[in-house]
Protein backbone atom coordinates (compact mmCIF):
# COMPACT_ATOMS: atom_id res chain seq x y z
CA UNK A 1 0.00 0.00 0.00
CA UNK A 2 2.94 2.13 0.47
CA UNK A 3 3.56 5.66 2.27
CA UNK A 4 1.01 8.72 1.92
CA UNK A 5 1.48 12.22 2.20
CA UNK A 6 -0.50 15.41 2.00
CA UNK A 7 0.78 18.29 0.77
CA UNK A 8 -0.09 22.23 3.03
CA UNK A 9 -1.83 23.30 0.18
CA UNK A 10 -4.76 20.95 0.48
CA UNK A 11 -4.87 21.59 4.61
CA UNK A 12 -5.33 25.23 3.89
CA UNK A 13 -7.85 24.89 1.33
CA UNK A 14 -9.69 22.41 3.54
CA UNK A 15 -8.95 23.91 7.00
CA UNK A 16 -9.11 27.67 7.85
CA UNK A 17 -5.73 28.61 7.88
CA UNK A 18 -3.44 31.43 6.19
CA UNK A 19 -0.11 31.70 5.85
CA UNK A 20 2.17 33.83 7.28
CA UNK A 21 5.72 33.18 6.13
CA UNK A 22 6.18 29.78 3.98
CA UNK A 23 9.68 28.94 2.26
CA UNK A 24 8.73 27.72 -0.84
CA UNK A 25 4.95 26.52 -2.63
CA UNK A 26 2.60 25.26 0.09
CA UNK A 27 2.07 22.38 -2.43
CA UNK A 28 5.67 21.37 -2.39
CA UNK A 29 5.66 21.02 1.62
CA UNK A 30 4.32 17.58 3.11
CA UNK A 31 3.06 15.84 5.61
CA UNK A 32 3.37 12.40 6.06
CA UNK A 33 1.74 11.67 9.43
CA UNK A 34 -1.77 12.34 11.16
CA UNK A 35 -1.01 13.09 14.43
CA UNK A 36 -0.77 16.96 15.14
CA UNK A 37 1.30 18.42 18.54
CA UNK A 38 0.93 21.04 20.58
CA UNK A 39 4.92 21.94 21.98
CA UNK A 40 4.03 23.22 25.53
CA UNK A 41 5.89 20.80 26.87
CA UNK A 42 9.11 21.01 24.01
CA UNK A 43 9.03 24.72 24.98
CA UNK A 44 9.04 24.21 28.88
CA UNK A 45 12.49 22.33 27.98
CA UNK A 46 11.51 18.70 27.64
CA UNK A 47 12.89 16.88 24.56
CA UNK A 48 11.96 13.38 24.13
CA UNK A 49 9.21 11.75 22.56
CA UNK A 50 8.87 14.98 20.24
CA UNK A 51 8.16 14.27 16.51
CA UNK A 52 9.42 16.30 14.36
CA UNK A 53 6.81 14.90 11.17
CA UNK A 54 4.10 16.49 13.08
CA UNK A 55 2.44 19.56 12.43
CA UNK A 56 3.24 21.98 15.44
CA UNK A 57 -0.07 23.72 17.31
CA UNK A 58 0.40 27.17 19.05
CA UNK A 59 -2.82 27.62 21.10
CA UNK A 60 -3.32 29.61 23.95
CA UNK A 61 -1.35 28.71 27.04
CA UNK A 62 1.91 28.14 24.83
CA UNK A 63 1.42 31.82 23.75
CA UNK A 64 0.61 32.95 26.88
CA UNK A 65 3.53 30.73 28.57
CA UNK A 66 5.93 32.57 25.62
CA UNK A 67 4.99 35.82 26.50
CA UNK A 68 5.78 35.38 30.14
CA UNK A 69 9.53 34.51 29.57
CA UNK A 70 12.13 37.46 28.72
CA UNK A 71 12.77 38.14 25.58
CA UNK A 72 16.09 35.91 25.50
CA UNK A 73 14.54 32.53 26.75
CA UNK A 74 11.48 33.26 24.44
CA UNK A 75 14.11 33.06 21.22
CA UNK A 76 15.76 29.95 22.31
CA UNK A 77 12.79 28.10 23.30
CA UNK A 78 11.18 29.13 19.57
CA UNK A 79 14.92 28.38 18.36
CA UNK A 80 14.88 24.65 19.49
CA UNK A 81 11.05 24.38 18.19
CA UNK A 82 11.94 25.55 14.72
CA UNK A 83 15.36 24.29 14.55
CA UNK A 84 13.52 20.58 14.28
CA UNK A 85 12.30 21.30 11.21
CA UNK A 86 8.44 20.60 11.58
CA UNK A 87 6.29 20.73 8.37
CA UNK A 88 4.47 23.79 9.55
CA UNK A 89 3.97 25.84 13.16
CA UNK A 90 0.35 26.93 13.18
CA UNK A 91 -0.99 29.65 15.27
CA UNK A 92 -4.86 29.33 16.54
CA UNK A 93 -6.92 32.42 17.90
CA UNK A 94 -5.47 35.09 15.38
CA UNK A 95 -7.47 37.71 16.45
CA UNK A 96 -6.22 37.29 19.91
CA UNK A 97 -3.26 36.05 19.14
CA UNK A 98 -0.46 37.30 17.03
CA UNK A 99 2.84 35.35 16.07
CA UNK A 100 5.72 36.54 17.96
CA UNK A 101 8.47 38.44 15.89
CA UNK A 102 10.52 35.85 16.77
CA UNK A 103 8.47 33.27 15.12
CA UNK A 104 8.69 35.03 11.26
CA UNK A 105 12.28 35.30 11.85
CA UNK A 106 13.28 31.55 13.06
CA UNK A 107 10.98 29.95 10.22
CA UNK A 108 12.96 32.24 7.86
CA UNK A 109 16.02 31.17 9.33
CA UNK A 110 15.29 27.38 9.59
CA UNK A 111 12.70 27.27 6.42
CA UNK A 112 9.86 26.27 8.34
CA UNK A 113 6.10 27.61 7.06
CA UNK A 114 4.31 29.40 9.65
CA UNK A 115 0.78 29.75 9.34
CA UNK A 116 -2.14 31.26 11.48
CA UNK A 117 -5.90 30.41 11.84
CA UNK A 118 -9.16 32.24 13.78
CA UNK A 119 -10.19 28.80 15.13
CA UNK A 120 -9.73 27.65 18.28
CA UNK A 121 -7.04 24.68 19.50
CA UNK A 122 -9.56 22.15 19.70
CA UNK A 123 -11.32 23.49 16.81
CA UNK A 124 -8.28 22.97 14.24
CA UNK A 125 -6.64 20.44 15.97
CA UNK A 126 -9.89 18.52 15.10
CA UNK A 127 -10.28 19.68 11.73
CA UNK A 128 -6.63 18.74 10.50
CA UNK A 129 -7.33 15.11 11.93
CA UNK A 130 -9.98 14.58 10.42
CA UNK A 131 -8.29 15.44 6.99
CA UNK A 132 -4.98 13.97 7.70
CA UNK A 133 -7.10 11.11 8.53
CA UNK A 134 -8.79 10.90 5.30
CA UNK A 135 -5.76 11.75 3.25
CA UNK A 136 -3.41 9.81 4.68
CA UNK A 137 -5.48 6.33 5.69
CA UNK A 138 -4.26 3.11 3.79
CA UNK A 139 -6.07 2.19 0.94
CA UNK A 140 -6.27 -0.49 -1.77
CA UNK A 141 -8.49 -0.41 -5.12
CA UNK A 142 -11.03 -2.61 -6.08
CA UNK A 143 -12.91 -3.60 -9.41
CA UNK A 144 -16.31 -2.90 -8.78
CA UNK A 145 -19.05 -0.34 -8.10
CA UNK A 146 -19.70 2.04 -5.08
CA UNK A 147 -23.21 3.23 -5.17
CA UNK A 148 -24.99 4.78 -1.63
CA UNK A 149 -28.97 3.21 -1.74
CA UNK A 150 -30.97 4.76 1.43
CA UNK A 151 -27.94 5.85 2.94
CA UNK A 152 -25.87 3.03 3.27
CA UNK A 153 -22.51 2.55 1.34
CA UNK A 154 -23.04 -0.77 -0.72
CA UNK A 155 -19.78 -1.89 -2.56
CA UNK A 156 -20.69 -4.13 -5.14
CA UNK A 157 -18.25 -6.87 -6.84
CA UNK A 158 -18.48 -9.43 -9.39
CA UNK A 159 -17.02 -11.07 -12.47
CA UNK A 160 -16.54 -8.57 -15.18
CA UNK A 161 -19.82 -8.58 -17.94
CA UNK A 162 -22.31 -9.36 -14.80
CA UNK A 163 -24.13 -6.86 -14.66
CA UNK A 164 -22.66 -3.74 -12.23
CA UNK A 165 -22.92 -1.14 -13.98
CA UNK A 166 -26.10 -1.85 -15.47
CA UNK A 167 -27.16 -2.41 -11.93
CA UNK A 168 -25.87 0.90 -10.75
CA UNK A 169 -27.63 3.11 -13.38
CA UNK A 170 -30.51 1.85 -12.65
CA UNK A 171 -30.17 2.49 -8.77
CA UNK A 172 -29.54 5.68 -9.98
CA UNK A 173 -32.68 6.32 -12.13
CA UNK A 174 -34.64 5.10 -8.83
CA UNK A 175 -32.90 8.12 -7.01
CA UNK A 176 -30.00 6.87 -5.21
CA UNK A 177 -26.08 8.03 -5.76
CA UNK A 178 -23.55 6.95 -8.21
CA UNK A 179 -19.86 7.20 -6.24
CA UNK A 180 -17.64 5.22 -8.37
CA UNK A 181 -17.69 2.63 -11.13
CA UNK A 182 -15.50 0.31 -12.35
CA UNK A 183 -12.74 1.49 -9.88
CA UNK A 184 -13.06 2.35 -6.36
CA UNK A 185 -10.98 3.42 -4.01
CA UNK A 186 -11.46 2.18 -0.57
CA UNK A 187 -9.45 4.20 2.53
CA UNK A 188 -9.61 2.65 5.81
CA UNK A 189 -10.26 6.25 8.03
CA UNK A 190 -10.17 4.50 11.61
CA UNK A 191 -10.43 1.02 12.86
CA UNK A 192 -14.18 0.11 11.86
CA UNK A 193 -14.71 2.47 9.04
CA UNK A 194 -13.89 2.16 5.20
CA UNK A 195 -14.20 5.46 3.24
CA UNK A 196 -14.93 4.83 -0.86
CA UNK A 197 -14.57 6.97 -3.37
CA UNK A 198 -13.83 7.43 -7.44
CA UNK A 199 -9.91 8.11 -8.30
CA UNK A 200 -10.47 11.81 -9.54
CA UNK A 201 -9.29 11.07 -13.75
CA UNK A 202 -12.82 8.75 -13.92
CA UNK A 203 -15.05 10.36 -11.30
CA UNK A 204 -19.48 10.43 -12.18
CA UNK A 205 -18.68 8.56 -15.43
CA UNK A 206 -19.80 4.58 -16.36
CA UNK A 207 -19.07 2.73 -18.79
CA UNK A 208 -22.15 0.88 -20.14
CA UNK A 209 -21.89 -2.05 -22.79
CA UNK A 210 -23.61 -1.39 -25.43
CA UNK A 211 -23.92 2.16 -25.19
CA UNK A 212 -20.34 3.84 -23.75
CA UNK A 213 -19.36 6.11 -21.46
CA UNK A 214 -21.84 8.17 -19.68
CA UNK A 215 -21.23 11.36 -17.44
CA UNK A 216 -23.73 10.40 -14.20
CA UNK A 217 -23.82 13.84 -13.47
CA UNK A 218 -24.29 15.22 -16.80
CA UNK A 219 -27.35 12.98 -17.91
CA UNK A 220 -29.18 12.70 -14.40
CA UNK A 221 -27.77 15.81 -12.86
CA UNK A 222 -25.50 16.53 -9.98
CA UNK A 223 -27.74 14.63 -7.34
CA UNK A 224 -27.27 11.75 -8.32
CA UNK A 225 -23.60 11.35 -7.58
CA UNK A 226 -21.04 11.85 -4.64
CA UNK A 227 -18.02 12.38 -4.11
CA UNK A 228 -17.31 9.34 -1.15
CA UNK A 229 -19.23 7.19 1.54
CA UNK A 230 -18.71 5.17 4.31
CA UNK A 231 -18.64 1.27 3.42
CA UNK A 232 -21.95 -0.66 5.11
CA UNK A 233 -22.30 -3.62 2.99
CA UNK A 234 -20.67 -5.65 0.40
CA UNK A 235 -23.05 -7.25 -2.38
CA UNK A 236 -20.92 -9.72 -4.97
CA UNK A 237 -23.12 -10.68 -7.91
CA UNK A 238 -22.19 -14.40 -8.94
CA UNK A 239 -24.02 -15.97 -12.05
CA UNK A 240 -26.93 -18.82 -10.50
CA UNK A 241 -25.73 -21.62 -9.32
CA UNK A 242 -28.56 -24.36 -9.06
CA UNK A 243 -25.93 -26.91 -6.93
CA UNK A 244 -25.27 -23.93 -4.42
CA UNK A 245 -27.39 -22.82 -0.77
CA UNK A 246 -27.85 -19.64 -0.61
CA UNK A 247 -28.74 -17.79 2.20
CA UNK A 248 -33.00 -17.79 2.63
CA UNK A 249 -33.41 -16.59 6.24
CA UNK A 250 -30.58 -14.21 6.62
CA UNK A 251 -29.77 -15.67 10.48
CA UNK A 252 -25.75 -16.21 9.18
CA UNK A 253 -23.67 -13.28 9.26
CA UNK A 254 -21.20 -13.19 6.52
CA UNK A 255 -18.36 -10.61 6.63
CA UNK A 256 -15.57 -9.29 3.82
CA UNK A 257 -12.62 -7.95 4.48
CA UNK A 258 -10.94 -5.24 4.14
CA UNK A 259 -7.64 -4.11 5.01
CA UNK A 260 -8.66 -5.73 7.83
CA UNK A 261 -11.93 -4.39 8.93
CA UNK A 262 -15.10 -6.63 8.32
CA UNK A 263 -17.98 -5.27 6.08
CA UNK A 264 -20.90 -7.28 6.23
CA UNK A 265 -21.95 -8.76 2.88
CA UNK A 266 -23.96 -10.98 0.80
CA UNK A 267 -23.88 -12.69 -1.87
CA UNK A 268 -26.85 -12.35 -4.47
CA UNK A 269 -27.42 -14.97 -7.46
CA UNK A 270 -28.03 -13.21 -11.06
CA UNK A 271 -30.35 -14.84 -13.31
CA UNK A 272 -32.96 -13.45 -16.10
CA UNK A 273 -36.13 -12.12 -14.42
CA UNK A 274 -34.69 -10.84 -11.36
CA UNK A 275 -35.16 -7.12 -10.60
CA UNK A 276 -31.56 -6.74 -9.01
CA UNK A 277 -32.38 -3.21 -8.02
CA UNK A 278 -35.30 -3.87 -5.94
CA UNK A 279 -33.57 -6.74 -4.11
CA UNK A 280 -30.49 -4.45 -3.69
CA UNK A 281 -32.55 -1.86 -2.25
CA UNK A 282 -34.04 -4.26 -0.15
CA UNK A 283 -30.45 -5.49 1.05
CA UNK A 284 -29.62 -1.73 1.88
CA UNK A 285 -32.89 -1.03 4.16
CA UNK A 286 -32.44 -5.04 5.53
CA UNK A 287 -29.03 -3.88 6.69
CA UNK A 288 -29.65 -0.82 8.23
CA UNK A 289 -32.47 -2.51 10.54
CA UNK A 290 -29.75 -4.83 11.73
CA UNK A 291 -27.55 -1.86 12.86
CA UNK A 292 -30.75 -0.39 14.66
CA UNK A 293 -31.00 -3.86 16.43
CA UNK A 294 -33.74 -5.24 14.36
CA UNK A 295 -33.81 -8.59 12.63
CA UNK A 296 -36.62 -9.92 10.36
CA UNK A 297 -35.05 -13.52 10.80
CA UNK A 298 -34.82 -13.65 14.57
CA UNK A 299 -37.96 -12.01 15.15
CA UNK A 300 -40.20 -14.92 12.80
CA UNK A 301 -38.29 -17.84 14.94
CA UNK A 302 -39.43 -16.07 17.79
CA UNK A 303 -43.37 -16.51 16.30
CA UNK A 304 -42.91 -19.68 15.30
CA UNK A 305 -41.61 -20.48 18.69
CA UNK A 306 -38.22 -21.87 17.18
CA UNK A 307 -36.10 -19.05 18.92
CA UNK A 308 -34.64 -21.58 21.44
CA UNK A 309 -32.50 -23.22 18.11
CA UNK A 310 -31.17 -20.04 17.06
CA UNK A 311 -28.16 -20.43 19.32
């Protein structure tokens, strides 16, 4: 899966910041990690355990601890901060809170970018996660189609020719959303939750057999198409097989997974006559119960007085 980084130029036009001093093109500066730091303790003279990859936090009681040292002791605590090279210093509250002199001088000096932002600490600090998160998250690509039905994120796979993208334009005539076809890309944003989305070069288009490409948003406008969506269920589309038991009562849980989080899924059989889009739709709703706690399955044992041999 390899290394990801993410370059200052996408933070600041996804986070409120501005820039201050930087020493060459914000897109041309990285990051490479998602942790951010706040250095009260590096300033207060305590070295170890500091990384240097992360993006360095000036909020409110480091300024205000700055200020209270002499002029002297505030330049060499900013001179071992910026001396380590961070990607960027950033400093919250600007309309309380202005960078020091010091701090445009020593990230001259040491060719660090400084930037500033209105938000508060927490504010930012949560903001530049939750992108770093995104941007940075291990991913893999799959062949297949990501389409979001009622909400929920349905991934489906199959054997090339089966009948995905057919499937998905017709989801998408029935009013749900078109995220990516033929190629998705799946991130893995925290430990139980897969982001998907379209690699940007074939994003909204499908390729139909038959017919060609076609621009989703173009033809059926721009709701009916987005950008990502959180994984809930993977459907793989397998030609009938007459020899085969498939599920009829839904009480087994099957899972797939991915980089090493478990999706539920199903499997649904393809033959002529079937209206795949109704019994995906289906699928999507049937799913979402189960996360509210409800299942159709348990709940007819129960009637039939059979719910002792569910376990």
């Amino acid at each position: 899966m390899g290394t990801f980084n993410v370059s200052l130029k996408t933070l600041t036009d996804r986070v409120s910041m501005e820039v201050v001093y930087t020493p060459r093109a914000l897109d041309e500066i990285s990051v490479e990690i998602a942790e951010v730091n706040r250095p009260g303790l590096f300033l207060a003279g305590y070295y170890d355990y500091f990384d240097k990859l992360r993006l360095q936090i000036m909020g409110l009681a480091e300024m205000n601890f700055l200020s209270g040292l002499t002029a002297e002791k505030r330049y060499e605590a900013l001179e071992q901060l910026f001396r380590q090279q961070p990607p960027a210093v950033i400093v919250c509250r600007s309309e309380e809170l202005a960078p020091f002199p010091e701090m445009q001088k020593l990230a001259q000096k040491h060719a660090v970018a400084l930037l500033r932002s209105n938000e508060t600490t927490c504010t930012l600090m949560g903001s530049l996660i939750s992108v770093l998160n995104l941007e940075l998250a291990p991913r893999i690509t799959r062949h297949g189609v990501l389409v979001e039905v009622y909400g929920e994120g349905i991934l489906i796979l199959g054997d090339s020719g089966i009948g995905k993208s057919e499937l998905a334009i017709e989801l998408v005539k029935r009013g749900h959303r078109l995220v990516a076809d033929d190629a998705v890309e799946l991130r893995k944003v925290s430990n139980r939750q897969i982001m998907g989305t379209a690699p940007e070069n074939i994003r909204h288009f499908i390729e139909l057999r038959g017919i060609g490409i076609v621009n989703v948003a173009r033809v059926y406008g721009v709701g009916a198409v987005k950008l990502s969506e959180s994984l809930d269920l993977v459907v793989q589309l397998e030609a009938w097989d007459p020899t085969k038991n498939y599920q009829r009562t839904g009480l087994e849980s099957e899972y797939y997974d991915i980089l090493g989080v478990s999706i539920p899924s199903t499997s649904i059989p393809v033959s002529p006559g079937r209206n795949l889009a109704v019994v995906l739709e289906t699928a999507a709703i049937n799913n979402r119960q189960k996360k509210m706690g409800y299942n159709a399955a348990k709940e007819l044992l129960i009637r039939l007085g059979l719910d002792d041999k569910m376990d």
